[in-house]
C-alpha atoms as a PDB file:
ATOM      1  CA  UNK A   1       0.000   0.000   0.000  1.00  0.00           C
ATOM      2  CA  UNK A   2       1.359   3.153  -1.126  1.00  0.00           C
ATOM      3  CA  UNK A   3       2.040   6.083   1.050  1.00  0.00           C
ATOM      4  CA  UNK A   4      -1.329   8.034  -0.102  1.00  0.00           C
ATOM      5  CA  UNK A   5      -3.592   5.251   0.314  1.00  0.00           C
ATOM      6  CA  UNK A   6      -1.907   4.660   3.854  1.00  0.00           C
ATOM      7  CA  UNK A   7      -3.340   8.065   4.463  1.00  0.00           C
ATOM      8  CA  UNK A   8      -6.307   8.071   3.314  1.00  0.00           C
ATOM      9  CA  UNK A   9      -7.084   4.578   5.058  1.00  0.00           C
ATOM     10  CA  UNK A  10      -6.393   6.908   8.251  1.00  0.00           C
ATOM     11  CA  UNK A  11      -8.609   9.246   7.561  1.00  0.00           C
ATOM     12  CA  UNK A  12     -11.543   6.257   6.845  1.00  0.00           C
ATOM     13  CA  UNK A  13     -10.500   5.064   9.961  1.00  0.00           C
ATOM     14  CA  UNK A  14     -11.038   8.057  12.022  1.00  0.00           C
ATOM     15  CA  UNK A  15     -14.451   8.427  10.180  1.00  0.00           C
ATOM     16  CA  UNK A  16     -15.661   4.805  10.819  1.00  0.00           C
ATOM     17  CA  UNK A  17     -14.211   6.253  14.705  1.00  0.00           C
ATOM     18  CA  UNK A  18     -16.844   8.667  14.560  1.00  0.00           C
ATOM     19  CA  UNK A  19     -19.718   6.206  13.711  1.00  0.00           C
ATOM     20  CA  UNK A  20     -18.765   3.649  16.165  1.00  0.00           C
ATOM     21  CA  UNK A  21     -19.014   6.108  18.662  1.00  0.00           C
ATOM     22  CA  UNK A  22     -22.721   7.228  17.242  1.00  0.00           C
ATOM     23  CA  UNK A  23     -23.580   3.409  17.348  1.00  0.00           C
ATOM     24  CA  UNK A  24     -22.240   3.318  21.257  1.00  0.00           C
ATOM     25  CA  UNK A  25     -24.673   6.141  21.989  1.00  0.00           C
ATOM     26  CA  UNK A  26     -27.251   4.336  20.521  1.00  0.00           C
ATOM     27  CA  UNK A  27     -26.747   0.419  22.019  1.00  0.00           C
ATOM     28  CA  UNK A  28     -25.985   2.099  25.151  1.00  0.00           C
ATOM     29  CA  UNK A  29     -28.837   4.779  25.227  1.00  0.00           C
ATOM     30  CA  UNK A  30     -30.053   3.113  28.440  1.00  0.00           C
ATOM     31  CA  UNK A  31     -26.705   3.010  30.457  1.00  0.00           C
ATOM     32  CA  UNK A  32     -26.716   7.057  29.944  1.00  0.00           C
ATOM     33  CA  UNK A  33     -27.716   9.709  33.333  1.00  0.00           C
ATOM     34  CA  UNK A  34     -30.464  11.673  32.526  1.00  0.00           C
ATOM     35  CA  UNK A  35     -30.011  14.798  32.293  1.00  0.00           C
ATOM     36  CA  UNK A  36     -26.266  14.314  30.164  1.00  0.00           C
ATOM     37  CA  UNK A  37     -23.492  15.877  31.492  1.00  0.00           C
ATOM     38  CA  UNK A  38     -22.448  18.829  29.129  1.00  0.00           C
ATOM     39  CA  UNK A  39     -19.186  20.814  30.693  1.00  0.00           C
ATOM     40  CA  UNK A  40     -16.821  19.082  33.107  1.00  0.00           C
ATOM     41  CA  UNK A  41     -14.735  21.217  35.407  1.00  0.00           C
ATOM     42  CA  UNK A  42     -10.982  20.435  36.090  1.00  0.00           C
ATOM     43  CA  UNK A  43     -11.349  17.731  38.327  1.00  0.00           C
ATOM     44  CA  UNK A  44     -13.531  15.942  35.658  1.00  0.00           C
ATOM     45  CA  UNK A  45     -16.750  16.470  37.499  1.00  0.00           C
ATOM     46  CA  UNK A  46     -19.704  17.619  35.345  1.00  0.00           C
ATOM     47  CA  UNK A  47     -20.696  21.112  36.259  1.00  0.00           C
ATOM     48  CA  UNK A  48     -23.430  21.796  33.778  1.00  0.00           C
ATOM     49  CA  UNK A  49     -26.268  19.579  32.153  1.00  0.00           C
ATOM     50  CA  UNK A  50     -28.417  18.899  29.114  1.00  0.00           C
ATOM     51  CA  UNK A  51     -31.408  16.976  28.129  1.00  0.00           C
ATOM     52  CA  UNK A  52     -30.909  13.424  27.273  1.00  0.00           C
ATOM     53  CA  UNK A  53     -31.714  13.014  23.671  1.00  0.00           C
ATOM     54  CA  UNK A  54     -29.907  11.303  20.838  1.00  0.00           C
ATOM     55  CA  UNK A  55     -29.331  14.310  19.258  1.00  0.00           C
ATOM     56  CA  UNK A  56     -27.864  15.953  22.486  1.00  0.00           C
ATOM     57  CA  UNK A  57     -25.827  12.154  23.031  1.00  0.00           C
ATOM     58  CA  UNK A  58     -24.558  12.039  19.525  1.00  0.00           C
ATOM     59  CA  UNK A  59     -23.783  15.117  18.540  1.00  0.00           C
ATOM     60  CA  UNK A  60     -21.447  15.508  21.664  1.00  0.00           C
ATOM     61  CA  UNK A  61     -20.154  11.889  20.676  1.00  0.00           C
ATOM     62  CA  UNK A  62     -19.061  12.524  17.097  1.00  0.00           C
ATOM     63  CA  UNK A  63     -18.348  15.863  16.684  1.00  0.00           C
ATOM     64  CA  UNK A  64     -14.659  15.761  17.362  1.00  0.00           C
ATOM     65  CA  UNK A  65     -13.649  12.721  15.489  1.00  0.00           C
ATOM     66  CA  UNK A  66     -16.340  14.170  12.581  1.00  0.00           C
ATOM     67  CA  UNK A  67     -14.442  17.622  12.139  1.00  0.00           C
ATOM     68  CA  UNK A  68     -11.324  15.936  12.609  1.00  0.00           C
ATOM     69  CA  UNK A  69     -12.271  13.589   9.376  1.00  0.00           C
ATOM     70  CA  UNK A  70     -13.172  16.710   7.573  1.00  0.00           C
ATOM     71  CA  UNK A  71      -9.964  18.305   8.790  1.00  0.00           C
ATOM     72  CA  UNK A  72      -7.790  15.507   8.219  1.00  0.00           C
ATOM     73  CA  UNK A  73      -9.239  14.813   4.435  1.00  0.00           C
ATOM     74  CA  UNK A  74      -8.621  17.992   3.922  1.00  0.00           C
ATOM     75  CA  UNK A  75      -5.107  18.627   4.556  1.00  0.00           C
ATOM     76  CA  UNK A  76      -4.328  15.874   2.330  1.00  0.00           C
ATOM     77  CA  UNK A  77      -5.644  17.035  -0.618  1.00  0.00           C
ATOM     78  CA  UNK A  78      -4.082  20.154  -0.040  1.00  0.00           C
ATOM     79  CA  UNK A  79      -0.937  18.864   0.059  1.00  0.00           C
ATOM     80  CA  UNK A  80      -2.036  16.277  -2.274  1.00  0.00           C
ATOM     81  CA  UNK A  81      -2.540  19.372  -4.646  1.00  0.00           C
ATOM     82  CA  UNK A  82       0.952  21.147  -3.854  1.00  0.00           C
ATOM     83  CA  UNK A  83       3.205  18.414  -4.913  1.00  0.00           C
ATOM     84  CA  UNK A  84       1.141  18.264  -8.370  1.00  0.00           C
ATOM     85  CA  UNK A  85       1.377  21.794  -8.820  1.00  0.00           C
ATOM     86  CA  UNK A  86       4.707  21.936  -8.097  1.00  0.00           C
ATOM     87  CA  UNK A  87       5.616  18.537 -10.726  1.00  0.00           C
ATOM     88  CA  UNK A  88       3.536  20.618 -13.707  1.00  0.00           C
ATOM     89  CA  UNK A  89       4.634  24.143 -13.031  1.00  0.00           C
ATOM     90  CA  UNK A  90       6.601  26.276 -15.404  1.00  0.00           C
ATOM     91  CA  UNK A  91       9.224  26.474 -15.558  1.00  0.00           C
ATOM     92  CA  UNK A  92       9.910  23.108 -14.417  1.00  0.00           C
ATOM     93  CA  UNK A  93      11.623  22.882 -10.599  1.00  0.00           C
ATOM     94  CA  UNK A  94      14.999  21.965 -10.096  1.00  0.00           C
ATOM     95  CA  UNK A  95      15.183  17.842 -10.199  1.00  0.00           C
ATOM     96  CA  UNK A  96      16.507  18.231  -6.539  1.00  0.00           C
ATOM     97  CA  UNK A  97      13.461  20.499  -5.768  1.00  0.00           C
ATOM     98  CA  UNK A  98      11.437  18.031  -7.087  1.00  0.00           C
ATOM     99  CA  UNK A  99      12.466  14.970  -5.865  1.00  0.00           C
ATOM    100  CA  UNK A 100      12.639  16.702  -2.307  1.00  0.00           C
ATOM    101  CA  UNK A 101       9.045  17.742  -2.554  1.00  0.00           C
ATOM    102  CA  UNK A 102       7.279  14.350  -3.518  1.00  0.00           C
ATOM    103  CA  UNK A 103       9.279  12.474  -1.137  1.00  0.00           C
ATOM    104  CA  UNK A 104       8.192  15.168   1.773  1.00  0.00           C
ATOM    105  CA  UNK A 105       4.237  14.211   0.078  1.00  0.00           C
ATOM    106  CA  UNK A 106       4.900  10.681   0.597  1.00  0.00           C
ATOM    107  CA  UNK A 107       6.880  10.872   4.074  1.00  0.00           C
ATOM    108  CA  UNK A 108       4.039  13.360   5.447  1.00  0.00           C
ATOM    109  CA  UNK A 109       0.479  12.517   4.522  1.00  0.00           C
ATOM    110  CA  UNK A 110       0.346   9.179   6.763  1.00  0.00           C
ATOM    111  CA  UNK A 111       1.824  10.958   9.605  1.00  0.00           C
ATOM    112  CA  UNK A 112      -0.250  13.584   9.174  1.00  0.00           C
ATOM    113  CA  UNK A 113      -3.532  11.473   8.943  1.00  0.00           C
ATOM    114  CA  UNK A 114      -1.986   9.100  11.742  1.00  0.00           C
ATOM    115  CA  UNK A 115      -2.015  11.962  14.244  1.00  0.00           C
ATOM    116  CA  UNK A 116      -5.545  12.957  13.306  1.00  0.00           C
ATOM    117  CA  UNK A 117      -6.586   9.653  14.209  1.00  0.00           C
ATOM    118  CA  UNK A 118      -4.454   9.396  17.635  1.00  0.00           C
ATOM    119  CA  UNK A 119      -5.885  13.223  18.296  1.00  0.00           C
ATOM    120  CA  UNK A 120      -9.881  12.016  17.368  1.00  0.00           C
ATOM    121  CA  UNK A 121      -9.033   8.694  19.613  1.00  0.00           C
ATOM    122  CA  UNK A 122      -8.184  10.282  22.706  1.00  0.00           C
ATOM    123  CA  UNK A 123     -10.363  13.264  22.696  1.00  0.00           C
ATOM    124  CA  UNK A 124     -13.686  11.337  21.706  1.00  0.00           C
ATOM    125  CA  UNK A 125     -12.446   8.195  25.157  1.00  0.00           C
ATOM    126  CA  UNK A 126     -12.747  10.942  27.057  1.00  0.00           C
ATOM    127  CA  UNK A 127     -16.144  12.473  25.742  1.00  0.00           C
ATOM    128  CA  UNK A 128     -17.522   9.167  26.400  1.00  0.00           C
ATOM    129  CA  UNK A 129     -16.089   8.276  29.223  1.00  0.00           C
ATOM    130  CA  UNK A 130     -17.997  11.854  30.547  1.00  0.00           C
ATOM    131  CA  UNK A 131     -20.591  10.764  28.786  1.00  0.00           C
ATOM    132  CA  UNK A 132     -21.375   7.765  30.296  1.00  0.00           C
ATOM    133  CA  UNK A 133     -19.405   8.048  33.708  1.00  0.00           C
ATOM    134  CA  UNK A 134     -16.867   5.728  33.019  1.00  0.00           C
ATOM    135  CA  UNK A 135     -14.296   5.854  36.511  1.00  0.00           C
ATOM    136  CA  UNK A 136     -13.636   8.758  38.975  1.00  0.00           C
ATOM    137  CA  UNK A 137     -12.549  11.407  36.860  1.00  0.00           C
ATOM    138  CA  UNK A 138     -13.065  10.521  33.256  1.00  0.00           C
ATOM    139  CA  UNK A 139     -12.688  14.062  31.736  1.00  0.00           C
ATOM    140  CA  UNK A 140     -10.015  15.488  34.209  1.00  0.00           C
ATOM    141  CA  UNK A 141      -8.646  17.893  32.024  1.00  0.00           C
ATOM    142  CA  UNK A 142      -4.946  18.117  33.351  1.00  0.00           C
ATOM    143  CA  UNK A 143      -4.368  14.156  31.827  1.00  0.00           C
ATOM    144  CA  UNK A 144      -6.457  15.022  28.496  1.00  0.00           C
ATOM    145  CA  UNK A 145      -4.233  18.493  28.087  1.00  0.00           C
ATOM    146  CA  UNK A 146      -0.973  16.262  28.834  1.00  0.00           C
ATOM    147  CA  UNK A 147      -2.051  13.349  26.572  1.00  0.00           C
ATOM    148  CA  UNK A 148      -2.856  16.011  23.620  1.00  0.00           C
ATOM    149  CA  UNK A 149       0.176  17.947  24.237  1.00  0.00           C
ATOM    150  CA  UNK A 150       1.952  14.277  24.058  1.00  0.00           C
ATOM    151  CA  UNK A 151       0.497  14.013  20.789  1.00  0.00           C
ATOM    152  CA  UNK A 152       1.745  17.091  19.424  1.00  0.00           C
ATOM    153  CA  UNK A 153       5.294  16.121  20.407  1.00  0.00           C
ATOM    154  CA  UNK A 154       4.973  13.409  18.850  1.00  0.00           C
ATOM    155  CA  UNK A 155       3.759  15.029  15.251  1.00  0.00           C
ATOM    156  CA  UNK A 156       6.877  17.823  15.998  1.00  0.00           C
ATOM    157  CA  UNK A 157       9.307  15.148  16.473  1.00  0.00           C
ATOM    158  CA  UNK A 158       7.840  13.072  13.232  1.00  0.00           C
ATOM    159  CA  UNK A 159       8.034  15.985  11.031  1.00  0.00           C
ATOM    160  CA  UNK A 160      11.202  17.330  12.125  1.00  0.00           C
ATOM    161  CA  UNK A 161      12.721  13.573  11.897  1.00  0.00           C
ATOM    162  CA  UNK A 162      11.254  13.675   8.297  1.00  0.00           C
ATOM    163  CA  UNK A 163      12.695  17.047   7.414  1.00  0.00           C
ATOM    164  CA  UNK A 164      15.921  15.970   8.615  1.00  0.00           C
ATOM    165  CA  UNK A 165      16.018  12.577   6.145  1.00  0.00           C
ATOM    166  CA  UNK A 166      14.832  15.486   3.270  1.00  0.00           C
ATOM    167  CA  UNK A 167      17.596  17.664   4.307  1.00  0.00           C
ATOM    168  CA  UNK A 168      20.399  14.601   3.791  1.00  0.00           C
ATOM    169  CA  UNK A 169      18.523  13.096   1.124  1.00  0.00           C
ATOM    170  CA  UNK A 170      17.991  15.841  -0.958  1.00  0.00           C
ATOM    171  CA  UNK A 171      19.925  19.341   0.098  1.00  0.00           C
ATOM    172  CA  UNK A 172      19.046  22.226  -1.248  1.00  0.00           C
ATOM    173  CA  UNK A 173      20.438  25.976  -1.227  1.00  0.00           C
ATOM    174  CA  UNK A 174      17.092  27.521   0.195  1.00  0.00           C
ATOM    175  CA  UNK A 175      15.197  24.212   2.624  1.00  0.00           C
ATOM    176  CA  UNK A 176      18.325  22.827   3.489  1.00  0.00           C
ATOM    177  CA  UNK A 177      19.091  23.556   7.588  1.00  0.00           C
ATOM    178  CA  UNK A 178      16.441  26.175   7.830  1.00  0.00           C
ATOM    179  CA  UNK A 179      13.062  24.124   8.807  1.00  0.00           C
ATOM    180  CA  UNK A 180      12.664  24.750  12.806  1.00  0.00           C
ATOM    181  CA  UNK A 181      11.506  21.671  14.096  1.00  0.00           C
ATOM    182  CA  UNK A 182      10.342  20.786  10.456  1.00  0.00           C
ATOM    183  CA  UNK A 183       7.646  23.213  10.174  1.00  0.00           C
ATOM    184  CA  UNK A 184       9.017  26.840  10.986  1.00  0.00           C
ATOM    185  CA  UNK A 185      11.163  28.708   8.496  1.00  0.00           C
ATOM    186  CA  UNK A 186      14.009  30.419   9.905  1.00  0.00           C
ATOM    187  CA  UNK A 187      16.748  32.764   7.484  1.00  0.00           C
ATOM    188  CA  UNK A 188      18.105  35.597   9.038  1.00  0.00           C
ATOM    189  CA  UNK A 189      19.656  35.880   5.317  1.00  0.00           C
ATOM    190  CA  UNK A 190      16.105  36.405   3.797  1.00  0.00           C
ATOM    191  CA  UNK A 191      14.777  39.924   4.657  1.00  0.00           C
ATOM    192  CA  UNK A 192      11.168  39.191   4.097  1.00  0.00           C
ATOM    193  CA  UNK A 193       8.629  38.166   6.175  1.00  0.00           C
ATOM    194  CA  UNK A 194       6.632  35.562   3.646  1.00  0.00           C
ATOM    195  CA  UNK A 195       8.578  33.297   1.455  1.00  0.00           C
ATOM    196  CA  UNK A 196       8.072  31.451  -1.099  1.00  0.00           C
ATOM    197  CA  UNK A 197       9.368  27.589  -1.629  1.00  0.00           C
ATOM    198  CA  UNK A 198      10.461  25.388  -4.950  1.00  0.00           C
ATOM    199  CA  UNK A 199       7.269  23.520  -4.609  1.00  0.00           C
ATOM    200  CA  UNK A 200       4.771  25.900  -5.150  1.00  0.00           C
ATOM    201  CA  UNK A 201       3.755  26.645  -1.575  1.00  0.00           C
ATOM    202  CA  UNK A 202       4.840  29.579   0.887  1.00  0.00           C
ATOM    203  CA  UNK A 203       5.526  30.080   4.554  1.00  0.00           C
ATOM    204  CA  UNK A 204       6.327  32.917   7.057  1.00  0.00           C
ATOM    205  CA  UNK A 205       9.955  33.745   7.343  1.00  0.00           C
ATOM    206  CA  UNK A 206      10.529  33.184  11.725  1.00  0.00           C
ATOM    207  CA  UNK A 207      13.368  35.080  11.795  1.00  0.00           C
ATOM    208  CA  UNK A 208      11.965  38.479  11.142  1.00  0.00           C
ATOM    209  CA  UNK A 209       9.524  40.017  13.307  1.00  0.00           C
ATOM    210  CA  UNK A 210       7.249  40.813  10.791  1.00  0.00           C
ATOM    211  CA  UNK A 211       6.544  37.039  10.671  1.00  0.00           C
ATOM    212  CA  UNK A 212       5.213  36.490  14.262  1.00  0.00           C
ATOM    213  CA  UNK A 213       3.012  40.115  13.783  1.00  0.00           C
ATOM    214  CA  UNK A 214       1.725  38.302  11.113  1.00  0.00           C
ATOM    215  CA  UNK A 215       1.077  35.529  13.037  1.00  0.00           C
ATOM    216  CA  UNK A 216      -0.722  36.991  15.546  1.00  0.00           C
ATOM    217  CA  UNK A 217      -2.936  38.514  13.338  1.00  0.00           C
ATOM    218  CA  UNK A 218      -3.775  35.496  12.043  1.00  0.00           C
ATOM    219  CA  UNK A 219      -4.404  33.475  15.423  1.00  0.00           C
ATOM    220  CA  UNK A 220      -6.103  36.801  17.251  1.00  0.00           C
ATOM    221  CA  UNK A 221      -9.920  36.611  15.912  1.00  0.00           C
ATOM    222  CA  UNK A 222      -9.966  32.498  17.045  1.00  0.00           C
ATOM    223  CA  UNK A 223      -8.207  33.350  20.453  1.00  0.00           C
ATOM    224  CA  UNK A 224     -10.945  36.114  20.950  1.00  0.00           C
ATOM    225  CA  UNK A 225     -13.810  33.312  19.737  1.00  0.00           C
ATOM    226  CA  UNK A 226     -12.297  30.976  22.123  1.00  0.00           C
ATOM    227  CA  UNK A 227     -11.735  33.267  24.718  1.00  0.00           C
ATOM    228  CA  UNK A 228     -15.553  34.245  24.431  1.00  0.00           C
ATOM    229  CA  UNK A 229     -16.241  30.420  24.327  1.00  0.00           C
ATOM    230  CA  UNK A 230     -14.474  29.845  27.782  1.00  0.00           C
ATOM    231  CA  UNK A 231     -15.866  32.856  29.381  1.00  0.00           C
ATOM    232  CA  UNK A 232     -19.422  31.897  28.132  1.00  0.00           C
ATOM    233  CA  UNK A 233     -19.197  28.246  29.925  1.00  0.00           C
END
């Protein structure tokens, strides 16, 4: 099985995730409290309530791993779509270039879609453990926070172990040594704040300032919504 269809078998498999956990709603509809526990506090007690119906019980269920599918699917074609518009642009990339980018497709999508599995795993165990009142302290959110945090080690160190097989495998004058953890781009030689790479795609230049302002542009308006979220529960 070839490194795409790898991926995409992850990204079924964190869909089929979503309806088993639908299904377990269902077959266990009697096992649930009435009313459902909505909003667990930090000791993984349920602080706030709402009525028991399926739509309630499964839409808390499968959310997560649902958006995660959707998420998932579509980073892949994304980056699916990259590497081919790198391959047919013109003029043609360097054969280095080239090479470097469709190995980096084939190295990243399953790890990618791998994660988004782990990430859908762990996050929808704990809805239903809340759900259904599975031990003690089934949504204490210190262990879910360390257990996702876990998981986005792991991703770093995956990428930045695949960036360093790209940088031996195939070095080039502008990736070569300047991917931060395989994922940031960092040249104090380049004085501008977006860059763009051999395969077609671009990325914010860490080492000037400009970069992060950028940044927190970007991430303000969903740290306000979230913010708003938190304050609102």
């Amino acid at each position: 099985m070839n490194s795409h269809r790898t991926a995409w078998a992850w990204v079924l498999a964190t869909a089929a995730f979503a309806l088993a956990a639908g299904l377990a709603i269902v077959l266990g509809w009697d096992a649930l409290p009435d009313p459902l526990p909505q909003h667990f506090n930090g000791r993984g007690e349920p602080d706030a309530w709402m009525a028991k119906t399926y739509r309630n019980a499964v839409g808390m269920a499968v959310l997560v791993p649902a958006i995660l599918t959707v998420v998932s699917a579509g980073a892949l074609a994304l980056t699916q779509q990259a590497a081919q518009s790198a391959e047919d642009s013109y003029p043609k990339p360097d054969p280095v270039d080239l090479a470097r980018t469709r190995t980096q497709t084939a190295l990243l999508l399953p790890v990618i879609a791998r994660w988004m599995f782990a990430l859908a795993a762990v996050c929808t165990s704990a809805i239903m453990a809340g759900l259904f009142g599975i031990g003690s302290a089934p949504f204490s959110m210190p262990a879910l926070l360390f257990t996702i945090v876990a998981l986005c080690g792991w991703l770093l160190w995956d990428i930045k172990s695949i960036n360093d097989r790209l940088d031996a495998d195939y070095p080039t004058a502008q990736m070569t040594g300047k991917m931060k953890w395989g994922m940031l781009y960092y040249d104090p030689a380049e004085p501008h704040a977006m860059v763009s790479h051999p395969n077609g795609s671009s990325s914010l230049n860490f080492a000037q300032k400009k970069a992060w302002w950028l940044l927190a542009a970007l991430l303000a308006p969903t740290a306000f919504i979230l913010v708003l979220v938190i304050v609102a529960a």
